[in-house]
PDB file of N, CA and C in Angstrom:
ATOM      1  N   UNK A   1      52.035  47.907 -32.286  1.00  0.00           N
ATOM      2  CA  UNK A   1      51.120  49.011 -32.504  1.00  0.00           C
ATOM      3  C   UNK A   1      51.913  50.221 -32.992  1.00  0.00           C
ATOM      4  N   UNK A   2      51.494  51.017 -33.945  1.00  0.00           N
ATOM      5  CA  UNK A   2      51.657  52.102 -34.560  1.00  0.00           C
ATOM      6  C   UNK A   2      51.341  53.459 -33.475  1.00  0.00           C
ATOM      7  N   UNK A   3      51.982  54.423 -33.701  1.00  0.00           N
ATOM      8  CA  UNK A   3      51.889  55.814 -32.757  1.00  0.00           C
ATOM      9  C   UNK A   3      50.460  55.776 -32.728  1.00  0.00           C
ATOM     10  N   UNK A   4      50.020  56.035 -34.014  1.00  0.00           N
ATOM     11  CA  UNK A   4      48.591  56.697 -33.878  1.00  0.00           C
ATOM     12  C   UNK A   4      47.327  56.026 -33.457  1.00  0.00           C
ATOM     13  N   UNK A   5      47.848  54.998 -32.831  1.00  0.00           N
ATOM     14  CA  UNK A   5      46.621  53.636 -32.293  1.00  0.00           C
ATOM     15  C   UNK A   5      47.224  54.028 -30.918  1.00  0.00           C
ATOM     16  N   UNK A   6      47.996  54.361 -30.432  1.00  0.00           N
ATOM     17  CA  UNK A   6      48.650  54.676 -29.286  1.00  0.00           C
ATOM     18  C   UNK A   6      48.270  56.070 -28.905  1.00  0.00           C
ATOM     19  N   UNK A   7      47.984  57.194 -30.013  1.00  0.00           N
ATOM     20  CA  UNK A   7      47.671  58.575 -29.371  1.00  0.00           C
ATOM     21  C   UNK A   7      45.876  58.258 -29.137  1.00  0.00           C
ATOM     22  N   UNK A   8      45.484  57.179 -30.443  1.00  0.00           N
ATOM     23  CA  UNK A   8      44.360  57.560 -29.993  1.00  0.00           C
ATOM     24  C   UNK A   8      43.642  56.502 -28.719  1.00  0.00           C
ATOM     25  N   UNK A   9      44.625  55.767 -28.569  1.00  0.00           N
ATOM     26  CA  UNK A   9      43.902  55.169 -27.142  1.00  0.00           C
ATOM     27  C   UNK A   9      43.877  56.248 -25.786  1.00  0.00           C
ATOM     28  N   UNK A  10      45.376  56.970 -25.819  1.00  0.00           N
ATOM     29  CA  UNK A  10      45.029  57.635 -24.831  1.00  0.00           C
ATOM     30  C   UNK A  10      44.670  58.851 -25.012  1.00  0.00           C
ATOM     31  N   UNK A  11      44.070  59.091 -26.230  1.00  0.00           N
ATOM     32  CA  UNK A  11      42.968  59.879 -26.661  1.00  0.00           C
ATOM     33  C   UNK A  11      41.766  59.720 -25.794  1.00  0.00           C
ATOM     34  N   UNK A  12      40.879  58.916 -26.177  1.00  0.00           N
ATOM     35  CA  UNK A  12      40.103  57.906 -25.710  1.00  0.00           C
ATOM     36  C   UNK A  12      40.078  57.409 -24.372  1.00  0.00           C
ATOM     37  N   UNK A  13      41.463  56.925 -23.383  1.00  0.00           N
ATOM     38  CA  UNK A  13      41.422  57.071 -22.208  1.00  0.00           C
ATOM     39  C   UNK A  13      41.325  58.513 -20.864  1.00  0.00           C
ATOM     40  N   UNK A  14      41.684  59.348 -21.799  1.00  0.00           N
ATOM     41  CA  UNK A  14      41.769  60.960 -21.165  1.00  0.00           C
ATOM     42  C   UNK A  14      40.103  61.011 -21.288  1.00  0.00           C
ATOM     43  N   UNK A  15      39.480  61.374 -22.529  1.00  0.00           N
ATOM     44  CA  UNK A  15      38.152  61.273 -22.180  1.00  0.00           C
ATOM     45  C   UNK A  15      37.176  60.671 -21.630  1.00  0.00           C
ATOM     46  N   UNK A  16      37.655  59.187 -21.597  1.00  0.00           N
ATOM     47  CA  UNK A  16      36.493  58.620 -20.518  1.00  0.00           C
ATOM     48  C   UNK A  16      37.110  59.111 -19.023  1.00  0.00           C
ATOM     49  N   UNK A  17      37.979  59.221 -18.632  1.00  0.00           N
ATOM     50  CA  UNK A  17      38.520  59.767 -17.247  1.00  0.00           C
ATOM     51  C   UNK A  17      38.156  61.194 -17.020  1.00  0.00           C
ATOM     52  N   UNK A  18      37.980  62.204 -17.554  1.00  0.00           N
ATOM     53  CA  UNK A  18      37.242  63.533 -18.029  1.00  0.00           C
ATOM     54  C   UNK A  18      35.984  63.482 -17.762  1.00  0.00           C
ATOM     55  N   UNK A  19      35.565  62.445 -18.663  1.00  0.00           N
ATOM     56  CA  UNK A  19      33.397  62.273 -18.751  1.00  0.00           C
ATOM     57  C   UNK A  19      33.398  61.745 -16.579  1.00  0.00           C
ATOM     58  N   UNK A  20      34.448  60.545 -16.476  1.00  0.00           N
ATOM     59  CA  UNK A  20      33.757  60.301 -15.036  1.00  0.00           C
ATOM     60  C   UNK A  20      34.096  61.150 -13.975  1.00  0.00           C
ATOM     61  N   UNK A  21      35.109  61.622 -14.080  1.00  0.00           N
ATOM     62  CA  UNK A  21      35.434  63.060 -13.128  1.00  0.00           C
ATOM     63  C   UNK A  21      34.168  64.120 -12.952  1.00  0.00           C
ATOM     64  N   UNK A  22      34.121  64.431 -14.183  1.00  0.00           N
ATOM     65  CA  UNK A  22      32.885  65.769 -14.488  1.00  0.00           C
ATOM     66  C   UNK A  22      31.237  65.229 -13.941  1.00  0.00           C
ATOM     67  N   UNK A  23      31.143  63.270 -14.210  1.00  0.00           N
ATOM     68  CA  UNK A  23      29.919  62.984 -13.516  1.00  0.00           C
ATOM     69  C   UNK A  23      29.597  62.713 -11.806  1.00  0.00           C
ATOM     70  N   UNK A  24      30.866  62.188 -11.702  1.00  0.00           N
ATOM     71  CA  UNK A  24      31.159  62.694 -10.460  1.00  0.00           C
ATOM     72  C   UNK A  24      31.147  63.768  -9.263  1.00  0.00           C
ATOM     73  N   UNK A  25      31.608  64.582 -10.168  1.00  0.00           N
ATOM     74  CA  UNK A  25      31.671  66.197  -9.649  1.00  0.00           C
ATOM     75  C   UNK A  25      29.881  66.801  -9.600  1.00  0.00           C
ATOM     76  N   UNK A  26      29.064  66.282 -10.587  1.00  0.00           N
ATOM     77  CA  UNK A  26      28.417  66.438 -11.091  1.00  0.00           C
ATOM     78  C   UNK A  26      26.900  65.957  -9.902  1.00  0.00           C
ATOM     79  N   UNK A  27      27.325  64.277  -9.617  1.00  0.00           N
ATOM     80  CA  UNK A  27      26.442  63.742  -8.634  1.00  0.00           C
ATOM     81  C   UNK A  27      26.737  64.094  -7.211  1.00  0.00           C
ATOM     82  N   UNK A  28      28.023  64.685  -6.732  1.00  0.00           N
ATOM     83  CA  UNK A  28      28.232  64.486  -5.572  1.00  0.00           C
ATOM     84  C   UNK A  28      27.790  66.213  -5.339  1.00  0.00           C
ATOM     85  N   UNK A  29      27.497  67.248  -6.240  1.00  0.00           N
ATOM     86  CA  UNK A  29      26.401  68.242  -6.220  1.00  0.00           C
ATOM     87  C   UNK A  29      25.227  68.156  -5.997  1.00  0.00           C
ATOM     88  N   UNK A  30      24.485  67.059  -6.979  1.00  0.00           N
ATOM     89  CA  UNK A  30      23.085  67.294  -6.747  1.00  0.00           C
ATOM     90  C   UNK A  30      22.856  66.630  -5.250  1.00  0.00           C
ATOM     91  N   UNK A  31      23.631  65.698  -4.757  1.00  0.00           N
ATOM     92  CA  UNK A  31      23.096  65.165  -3.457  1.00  0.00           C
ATOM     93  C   UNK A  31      23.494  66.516  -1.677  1.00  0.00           C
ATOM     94  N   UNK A  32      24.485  66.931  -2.557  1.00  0.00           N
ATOM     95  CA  UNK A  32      24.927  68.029  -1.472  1.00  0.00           C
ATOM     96  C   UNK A  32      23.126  68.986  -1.631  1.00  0.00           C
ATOM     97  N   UNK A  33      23.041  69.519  -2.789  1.00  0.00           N
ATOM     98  CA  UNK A  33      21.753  69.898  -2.766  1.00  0.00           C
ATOM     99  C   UNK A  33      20.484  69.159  -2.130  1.00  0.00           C
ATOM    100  N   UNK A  34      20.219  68.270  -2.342  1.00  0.00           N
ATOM    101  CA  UNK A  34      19.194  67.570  -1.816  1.00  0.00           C
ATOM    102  C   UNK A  34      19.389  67.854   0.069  1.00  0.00           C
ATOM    103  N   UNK A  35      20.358  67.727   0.425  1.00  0.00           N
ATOM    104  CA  UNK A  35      20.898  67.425   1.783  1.00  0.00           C
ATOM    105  C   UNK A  35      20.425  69.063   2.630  1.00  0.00           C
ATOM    106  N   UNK A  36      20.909  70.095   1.678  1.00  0.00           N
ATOM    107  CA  UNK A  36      20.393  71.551   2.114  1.00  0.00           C
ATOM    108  C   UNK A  36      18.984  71.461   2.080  1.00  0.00           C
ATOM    109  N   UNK A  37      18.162  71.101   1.479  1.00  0.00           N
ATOM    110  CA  UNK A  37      16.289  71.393   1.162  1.00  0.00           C
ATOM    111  C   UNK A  37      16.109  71.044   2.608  1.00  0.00           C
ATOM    112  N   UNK A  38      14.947  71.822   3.064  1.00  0.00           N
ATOM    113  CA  UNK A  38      14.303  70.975   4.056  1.00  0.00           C
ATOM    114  C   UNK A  38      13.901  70.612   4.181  1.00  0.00           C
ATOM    115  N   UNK A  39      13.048  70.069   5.229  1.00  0.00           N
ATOM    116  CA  UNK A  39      12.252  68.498   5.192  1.00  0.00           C
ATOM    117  C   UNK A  39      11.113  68.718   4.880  1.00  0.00           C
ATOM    118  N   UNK A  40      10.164  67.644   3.798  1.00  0.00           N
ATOM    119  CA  UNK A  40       8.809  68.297   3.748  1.00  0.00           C
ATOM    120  C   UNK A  40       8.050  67.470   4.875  1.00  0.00           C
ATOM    121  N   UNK A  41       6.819  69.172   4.994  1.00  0.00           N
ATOM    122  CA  UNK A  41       6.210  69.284   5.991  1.00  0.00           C
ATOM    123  C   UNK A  41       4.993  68.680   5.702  1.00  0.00           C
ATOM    124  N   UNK A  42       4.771  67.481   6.593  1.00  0.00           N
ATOM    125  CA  UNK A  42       3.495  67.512   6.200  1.00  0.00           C
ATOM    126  C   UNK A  42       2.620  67.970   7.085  1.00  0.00           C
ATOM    127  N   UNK A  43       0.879  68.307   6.290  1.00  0.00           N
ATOM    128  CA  UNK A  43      -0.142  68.392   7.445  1.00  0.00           C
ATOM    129  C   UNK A  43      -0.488  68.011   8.346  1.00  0.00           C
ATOM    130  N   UNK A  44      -0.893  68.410   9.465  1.00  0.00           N
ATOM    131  CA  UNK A  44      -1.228  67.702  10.241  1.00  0.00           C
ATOM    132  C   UNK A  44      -2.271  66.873  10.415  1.00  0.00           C
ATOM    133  N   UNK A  45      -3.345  66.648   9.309  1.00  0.00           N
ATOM    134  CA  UNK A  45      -4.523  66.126   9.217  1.00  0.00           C
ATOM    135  C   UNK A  45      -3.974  64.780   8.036  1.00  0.00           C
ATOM    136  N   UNK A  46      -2.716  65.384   7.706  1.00  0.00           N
ATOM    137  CA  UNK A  46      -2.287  64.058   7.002  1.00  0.00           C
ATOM    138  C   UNK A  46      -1.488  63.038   7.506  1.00  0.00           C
ATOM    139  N   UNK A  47      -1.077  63.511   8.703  1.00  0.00           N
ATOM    140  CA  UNK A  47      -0.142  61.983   9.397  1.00  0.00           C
ATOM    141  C   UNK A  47      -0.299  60.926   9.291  1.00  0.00           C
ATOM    142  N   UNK A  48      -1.658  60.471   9.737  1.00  0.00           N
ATOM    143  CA  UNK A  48      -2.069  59.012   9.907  1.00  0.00           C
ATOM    144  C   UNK A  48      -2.527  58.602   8.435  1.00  0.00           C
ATOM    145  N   UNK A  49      -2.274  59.496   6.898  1.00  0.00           N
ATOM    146  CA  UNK A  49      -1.926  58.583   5.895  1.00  0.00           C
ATOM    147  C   UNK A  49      -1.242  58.247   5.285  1.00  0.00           C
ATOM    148  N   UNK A  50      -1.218  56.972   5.183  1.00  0.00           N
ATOM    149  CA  UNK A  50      -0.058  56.264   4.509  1.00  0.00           C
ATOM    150  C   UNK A  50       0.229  56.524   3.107  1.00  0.00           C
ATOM    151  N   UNK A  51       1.361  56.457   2.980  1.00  0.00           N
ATOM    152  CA  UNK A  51       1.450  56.786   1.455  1.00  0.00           C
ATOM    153  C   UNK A  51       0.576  55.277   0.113  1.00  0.00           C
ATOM    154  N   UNK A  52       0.224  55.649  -0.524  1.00  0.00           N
ATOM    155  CA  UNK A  52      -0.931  54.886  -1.069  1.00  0.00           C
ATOM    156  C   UNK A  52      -2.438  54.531  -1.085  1.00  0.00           C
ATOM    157  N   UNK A  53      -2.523  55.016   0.264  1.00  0.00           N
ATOM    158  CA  UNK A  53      -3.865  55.019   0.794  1.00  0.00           C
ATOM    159  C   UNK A  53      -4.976  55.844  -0.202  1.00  0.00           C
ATOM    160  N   UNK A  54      -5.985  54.789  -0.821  1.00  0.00           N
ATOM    161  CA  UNK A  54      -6.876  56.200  -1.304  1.00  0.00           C
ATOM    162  C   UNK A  54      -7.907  57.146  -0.859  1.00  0.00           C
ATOM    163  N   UNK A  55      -7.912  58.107  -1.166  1.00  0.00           N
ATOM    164  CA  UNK A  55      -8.460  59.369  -0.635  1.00  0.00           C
ATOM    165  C   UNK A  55      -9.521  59.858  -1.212  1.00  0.00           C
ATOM    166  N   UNK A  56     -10.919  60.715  -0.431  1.00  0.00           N
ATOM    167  CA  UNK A  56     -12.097  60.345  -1.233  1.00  0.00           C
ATOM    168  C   UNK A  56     -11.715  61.662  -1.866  1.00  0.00           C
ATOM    169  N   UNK A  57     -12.651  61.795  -3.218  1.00  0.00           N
ATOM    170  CA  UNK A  57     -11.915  62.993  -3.841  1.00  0.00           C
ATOM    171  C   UNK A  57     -13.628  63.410  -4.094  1.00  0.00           C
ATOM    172  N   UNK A  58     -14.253  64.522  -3.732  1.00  0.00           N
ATOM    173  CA  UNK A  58     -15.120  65.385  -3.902  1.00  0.00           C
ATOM    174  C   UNK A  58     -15.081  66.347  -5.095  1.00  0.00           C
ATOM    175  N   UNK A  59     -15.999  65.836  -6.479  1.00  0.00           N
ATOM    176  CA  UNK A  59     -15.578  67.208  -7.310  1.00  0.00           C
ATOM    177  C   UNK A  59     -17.631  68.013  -7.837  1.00  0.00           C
ATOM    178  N   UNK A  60     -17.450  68.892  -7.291  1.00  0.00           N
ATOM    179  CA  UNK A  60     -18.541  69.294  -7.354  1.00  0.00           C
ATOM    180  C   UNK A  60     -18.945  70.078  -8.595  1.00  0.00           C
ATOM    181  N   UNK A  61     -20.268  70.187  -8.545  1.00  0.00           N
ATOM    182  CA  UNK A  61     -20.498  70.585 -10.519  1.00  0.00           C
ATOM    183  C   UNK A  61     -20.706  72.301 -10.510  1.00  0.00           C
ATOM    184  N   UNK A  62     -19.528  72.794 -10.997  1.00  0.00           N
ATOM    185  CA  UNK A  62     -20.204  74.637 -10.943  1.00  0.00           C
ATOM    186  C   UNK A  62     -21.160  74.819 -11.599  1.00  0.00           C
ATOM    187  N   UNK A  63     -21.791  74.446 -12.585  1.00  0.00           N
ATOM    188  CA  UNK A  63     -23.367  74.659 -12.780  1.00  0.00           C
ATOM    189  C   UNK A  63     -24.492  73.861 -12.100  1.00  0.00           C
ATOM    190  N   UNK A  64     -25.444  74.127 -11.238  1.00  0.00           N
ATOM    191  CA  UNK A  64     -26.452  72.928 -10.922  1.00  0.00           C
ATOM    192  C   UNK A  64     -26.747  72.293 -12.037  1.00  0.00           C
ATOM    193  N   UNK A  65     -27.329  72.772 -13.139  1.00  0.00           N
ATOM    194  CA  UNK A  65     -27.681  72.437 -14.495  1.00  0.00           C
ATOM    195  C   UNK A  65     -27.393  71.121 -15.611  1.00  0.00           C
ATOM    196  N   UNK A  66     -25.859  71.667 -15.086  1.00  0.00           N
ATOM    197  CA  UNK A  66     -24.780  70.437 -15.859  1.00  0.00           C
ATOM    198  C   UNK A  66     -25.060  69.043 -15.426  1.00  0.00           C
ATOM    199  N   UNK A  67     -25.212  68.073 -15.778  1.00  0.00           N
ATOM    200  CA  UNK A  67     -25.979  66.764 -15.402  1.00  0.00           C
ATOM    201  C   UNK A  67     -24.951  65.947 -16.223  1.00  0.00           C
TER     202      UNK A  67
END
């Protein structure tokens, strides 16, 4: 191999070691964040539903008129 197949591999190896450092740095933030939020609250009229469960949905007409 020639120098310049040699600079540019570790051309090429510096940057992928760069890109996973920085994603790294990157994920082990957003989960530190997640970890600070607090817990969501739910209602108390919502406990006993399960997630999926469907829910009756009431949509009423602002004009009587509208048919």
């Amino acid at each position: 191999m020639n120098d310049v197949t040699i600079f540019i591999f570790g051309l090429s190896f510096a940057a992928v070691v760069g890109a996973t450092f920085a994603f790294m740095w990157k994920m082990t933030g957003a989960v530190l964040e997640d970890v600070k939020k607090p817990p969501k609250i739910v209602h108390p009229e919502m406990k006993e539903v399960q997630d999926g469960d469907e829910l009756l949905v009431f949509k009423g007409l602002e004009d009587p008129d509208d048919k």
